[in-house]
Protein backbone atom coordinates (compact mmCIF):
# COMPACT_ATOMS: atom_id res chain seq x y z
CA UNK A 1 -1.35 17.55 10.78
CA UNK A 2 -4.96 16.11 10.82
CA UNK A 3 -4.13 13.68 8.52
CA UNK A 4 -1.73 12.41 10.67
CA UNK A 5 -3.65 12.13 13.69
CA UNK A 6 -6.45 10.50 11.96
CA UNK A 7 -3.69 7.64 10.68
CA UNK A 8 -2.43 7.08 14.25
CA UNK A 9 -5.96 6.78 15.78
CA UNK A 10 -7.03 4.63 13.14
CA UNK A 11 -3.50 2.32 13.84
CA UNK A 12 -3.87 2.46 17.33
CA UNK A 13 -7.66 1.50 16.81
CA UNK A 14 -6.71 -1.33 14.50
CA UNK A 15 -3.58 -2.76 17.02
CA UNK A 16 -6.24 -2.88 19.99
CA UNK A 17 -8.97 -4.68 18.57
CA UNK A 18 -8.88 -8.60 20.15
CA UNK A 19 -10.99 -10.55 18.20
CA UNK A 20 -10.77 -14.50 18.10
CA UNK A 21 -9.30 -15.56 14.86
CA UNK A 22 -10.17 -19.12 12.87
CA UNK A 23 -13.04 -20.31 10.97
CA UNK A 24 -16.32 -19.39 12.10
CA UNK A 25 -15.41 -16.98 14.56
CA UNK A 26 -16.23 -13.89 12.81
CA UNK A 27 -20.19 -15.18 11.71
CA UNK A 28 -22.74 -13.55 13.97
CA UNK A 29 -23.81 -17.05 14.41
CA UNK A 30 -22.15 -20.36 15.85
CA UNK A 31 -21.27 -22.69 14.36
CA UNK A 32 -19.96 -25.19 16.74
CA UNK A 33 -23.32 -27.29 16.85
CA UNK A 34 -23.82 -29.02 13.55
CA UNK A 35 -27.19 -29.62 13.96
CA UNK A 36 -28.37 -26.49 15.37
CA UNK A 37 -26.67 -25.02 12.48
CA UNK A 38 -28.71 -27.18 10.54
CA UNK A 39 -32.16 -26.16 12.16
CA UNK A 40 -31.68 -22.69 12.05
CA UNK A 41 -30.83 -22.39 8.53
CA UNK A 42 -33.77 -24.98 7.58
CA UNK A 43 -36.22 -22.44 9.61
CA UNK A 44 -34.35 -19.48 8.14
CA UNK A 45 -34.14 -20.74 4.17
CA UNK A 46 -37.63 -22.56 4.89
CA UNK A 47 -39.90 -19.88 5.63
CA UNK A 48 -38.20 -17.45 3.09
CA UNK A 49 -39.48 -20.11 0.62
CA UNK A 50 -42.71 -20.70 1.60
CA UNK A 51 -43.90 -17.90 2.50
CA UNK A 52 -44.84 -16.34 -1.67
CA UNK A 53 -47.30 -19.90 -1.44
CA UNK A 54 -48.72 -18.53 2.39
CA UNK A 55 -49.36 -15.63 0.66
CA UNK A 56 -50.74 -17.16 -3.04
CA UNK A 57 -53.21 -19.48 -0.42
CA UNK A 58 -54.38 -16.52 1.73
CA UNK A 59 -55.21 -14.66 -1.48
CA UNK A 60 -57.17 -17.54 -3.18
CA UNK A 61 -59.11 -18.57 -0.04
CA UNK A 62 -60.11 -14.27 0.87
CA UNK A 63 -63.44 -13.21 -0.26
């Protein structure tokens, strides 16, 4: 009987979920500007990358 009842709420949870459907629409991001796209992943990707030589530089130059 629970088993059941745990299979029709999660069907009945499933069937009432609206989300938008298509590419892109399920990214926490948008992507309908190219180039902000293109800005945030360059400031994203960039400072993951140089960050290690922020932190080689800081270490060199501390006394």
């Amino acid at each position: 009987m629970l088993g059941q009842a745990v299979r029709r709420f999660t069907t009945s949870a499933v069937r009432s979920s609206h989300y938008a459907e298509g590419p892109g629409k399920n990214l926490p991001f948008s992507v309908d500007n190219k180039w902000r796209l293109l800005g945030m992943m360059v400031l994203f990707f960039g400072s993951g990358f140089t960050f290690p030589f922020i932190v080689v530089r800081h270490q060199i130059l501390k006394k």
